[in-house]
Protein backbone atom coordinates (compact mmCIF):
# COMPACT_ATOMS: atom_id res chain seq x y z
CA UNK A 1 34.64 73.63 45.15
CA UNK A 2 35.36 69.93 45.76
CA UNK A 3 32.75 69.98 47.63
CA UNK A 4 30.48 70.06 44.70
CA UNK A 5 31.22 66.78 43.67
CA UNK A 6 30.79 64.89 47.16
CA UNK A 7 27.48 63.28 45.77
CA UNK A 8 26.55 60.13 44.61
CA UNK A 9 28.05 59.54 41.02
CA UNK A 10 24.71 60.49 38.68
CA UNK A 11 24.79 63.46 40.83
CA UNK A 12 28.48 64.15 40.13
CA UNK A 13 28.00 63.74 36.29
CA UNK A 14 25.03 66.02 36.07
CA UNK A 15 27.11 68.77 38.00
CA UNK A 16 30.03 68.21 35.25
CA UNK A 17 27.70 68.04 32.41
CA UNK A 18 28.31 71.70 31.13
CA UNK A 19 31.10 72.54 33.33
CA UNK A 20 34.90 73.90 31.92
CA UNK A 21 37.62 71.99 31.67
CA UNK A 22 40.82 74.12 31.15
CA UNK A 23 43.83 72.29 30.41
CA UNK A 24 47.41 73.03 28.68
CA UNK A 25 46.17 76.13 26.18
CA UNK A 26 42.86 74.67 25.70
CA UNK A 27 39.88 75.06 27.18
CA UNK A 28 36.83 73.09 26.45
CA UNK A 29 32.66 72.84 27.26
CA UNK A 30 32.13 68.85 28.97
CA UNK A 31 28.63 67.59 26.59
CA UNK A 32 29.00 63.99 27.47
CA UNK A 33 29.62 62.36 30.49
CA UNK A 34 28.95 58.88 32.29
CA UNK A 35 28.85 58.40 35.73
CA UNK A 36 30.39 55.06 37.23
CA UNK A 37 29.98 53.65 41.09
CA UNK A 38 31.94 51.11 42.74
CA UNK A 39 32.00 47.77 45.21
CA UNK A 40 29.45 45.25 45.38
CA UNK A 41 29.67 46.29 49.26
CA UNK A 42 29.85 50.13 48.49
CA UNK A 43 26.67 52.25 47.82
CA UNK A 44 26.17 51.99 44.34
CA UNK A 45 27.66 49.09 42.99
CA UNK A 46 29.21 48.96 39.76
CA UNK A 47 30.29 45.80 37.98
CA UNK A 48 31.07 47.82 35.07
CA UNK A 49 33.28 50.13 37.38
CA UNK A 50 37.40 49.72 37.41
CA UNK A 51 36.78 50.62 41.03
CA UNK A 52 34.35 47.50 41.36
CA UNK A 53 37.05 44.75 42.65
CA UNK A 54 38.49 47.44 45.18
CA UNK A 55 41.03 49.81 45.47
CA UNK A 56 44.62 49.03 44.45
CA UNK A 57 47.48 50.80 42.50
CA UNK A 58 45.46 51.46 39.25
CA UNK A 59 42.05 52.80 40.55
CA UNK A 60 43.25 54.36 43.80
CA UNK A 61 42.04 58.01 42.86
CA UNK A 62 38.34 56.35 42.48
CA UNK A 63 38.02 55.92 46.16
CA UNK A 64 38.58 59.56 46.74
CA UNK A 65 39.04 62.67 47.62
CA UNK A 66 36.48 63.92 45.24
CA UNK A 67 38.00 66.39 42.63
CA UNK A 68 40.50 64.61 41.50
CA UNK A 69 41.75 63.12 37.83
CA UNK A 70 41.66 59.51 37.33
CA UNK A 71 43.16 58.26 34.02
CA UNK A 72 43.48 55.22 32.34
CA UNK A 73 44.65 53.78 29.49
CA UNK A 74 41.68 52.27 27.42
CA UNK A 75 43.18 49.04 24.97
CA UNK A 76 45.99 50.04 26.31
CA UNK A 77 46.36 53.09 23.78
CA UNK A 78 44.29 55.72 24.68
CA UNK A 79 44.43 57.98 28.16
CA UNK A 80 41.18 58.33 28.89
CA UNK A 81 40.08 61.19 32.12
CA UNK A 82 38.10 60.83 34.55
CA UNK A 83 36.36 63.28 37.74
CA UNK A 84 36.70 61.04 41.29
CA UNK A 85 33.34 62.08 43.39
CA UNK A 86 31.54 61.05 46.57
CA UNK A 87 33.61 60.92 49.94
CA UNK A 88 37.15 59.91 51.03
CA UNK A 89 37.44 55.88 51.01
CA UNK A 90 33.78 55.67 48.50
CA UNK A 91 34.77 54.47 45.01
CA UNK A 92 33.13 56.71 42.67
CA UNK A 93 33.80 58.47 39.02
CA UNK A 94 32.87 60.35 35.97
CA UNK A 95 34.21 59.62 32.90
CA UNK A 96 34.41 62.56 30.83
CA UNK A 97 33.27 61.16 27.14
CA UNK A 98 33.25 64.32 24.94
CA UNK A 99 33.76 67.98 24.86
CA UNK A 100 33.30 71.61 22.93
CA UNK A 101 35.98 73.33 22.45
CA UNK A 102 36.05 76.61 23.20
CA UNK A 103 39.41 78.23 23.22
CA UNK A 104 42.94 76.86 21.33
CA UNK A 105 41.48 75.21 18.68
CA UNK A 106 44.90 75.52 16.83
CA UNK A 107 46.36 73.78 19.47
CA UNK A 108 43.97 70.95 19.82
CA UNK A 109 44.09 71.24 16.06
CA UNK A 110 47.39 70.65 16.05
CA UNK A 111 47.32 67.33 18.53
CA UNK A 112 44.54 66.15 16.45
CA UNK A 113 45.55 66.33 13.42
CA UNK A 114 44.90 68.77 10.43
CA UNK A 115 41.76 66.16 9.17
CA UNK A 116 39.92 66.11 12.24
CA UNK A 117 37.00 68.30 11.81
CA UNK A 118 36.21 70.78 14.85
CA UNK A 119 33.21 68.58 16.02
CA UNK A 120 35.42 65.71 16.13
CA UNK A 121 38.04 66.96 17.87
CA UNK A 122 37.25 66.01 21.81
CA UNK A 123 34.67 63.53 20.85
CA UNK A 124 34.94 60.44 22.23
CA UNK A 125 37.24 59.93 25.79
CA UNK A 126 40.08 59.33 24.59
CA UNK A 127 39.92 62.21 21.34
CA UNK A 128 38.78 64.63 24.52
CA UNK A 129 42.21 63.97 26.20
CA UNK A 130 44.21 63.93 23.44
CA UNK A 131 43.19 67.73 22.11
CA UNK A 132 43.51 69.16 25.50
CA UNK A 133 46.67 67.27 26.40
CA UNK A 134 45.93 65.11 29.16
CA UNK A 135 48.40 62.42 30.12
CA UNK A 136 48.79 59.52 32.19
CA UNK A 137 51.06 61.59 33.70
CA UNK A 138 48.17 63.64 35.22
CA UNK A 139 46.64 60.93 37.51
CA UNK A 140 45.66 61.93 40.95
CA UNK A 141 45.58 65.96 40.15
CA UNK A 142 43.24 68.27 41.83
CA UNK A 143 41.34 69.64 39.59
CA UNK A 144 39.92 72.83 41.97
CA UNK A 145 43.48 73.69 43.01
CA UNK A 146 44.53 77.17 41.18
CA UNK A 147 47.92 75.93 40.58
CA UNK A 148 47.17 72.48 38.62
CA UNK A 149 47.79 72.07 34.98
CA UNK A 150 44.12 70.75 34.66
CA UNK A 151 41.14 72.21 36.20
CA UNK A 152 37.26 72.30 36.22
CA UNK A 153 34.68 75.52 36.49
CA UNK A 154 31.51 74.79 36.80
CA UNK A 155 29.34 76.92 34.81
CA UNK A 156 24.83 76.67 34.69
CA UNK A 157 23.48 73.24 34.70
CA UNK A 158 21.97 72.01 31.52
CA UNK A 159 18.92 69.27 30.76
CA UNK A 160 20.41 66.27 29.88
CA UNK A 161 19.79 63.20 27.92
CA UNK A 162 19.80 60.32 29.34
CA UNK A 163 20.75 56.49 28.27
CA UNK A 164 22.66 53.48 28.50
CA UNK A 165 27.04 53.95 29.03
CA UNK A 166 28.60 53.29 25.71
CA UNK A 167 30.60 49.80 25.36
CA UNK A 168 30.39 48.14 28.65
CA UNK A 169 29.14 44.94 28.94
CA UNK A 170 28.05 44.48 32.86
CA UNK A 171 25.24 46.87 34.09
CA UNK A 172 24.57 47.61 30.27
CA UNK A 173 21.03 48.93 30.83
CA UNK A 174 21.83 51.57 33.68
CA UNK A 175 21.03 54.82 31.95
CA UNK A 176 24.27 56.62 33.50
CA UNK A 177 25.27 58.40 30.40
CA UNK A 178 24.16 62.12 29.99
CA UNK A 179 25.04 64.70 27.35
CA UNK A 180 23.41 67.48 26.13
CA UNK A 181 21.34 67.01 22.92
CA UNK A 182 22.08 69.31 19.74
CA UNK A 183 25.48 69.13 20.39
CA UNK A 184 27.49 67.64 17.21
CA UNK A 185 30.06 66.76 19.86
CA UNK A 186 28.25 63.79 21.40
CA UNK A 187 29.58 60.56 20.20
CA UNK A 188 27.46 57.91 19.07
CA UNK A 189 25.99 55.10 21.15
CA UNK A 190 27.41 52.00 20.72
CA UNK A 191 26.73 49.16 22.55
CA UNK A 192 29.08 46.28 23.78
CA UNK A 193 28.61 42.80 21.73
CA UNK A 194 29.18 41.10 24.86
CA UNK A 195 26.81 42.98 26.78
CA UNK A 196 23.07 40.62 27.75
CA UNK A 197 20.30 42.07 25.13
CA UNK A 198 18.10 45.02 26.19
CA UNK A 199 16.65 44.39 29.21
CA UNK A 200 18.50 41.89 30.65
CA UNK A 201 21.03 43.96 32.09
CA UNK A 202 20.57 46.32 34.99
């Protein structure tokens, strides 16, 4: 099922966009996605990509196989999760931004935090990986393999919305964020201070 997600990034994140992600005694709907390329001398390059200087021992899982986790730490606090697409050797991603849950609330309740309201609970990346228990830990997992921890079904495909990625300041314009509208789940767009003004981005 890999396979599926051999395809240019935008691609990738439109095939995720609706898909399951079952991990640790929770499983959740994906609402909000952004897709992410890679090197200036790759085929869709990506300033705002980690993978955009190359590949070294952070980004690694960027470059391929598709199917597989990439996390990060975002501010250094939060793990944040990630879906590596395209081919073997081409840097590409999805970053996974929010979720529905859809089975062990009380759990991701319970990782949470009692005042997190059930909307809020995998909003936002780094909410998302903290309710369904996704660690650094988990970097460079297949997510199609039966046996992992952390896996992906992919279900219909949804319309999406379309727009700008949330907080990065290169490529600021490239409308590489989908989600699917209605859904309380969806965080809010917010876009980087440091990024050019509307329009003068890519």
């Amino acid at each position: 099922m890999s396979a599926e997600l051999a395809v240019d990034p935008l691609t990738a994140a439109r095939r995720l966009l609706g898909a399951t992600l079952i991990a640790r005694e929770t499983s959740a709907m994906i609402v909000e996605v952004e897709a992410y390329g890679g090197p200036a001398d790759g085929p869709w390059p990506d300033p705002a990509a980690h993978s955009f200087r190359g590949p070294g021992p952070r980004n690694w899982v960027m470059f391929g196989p598709p199917g597989r986790l990439y996390t990060y730490r975002s501010h250094g606090i939060h793990v944040c999760a990630n879906v590596a697409c395209a081919t073997d050797g081409v840097a590409g991603a999805v970053l996974l931004r929010a979720a529905t849950v859809e089975s062990g609330h009380d759990v991701a309740q319970r990782r949470r935090g009692d005042a997190v309201v059930p909307a809020g609970l995998a909003r936002g990346p780094g909410n998302l990986c903290s309710a369904l228990g996704i660690t650094m830990d988990d970097n460079g997992l297949d997510l199609f393999d039966p046996n992992s921890a952390i896996q992906v079904r992919f279900g219909a495909e949804y319309p999406a919305a379309e727009g700008p990625r949330v907080g990065v300041s290169k490529a600021a314009d490239r409308p590489w964020r989908l989600w699917l509208t209605g859904r309380p789940e969806v965080s809010l767009y917010r876009r980087s201070p440091r990024a050019p003004a509307p329009g003068h981005s890519d």
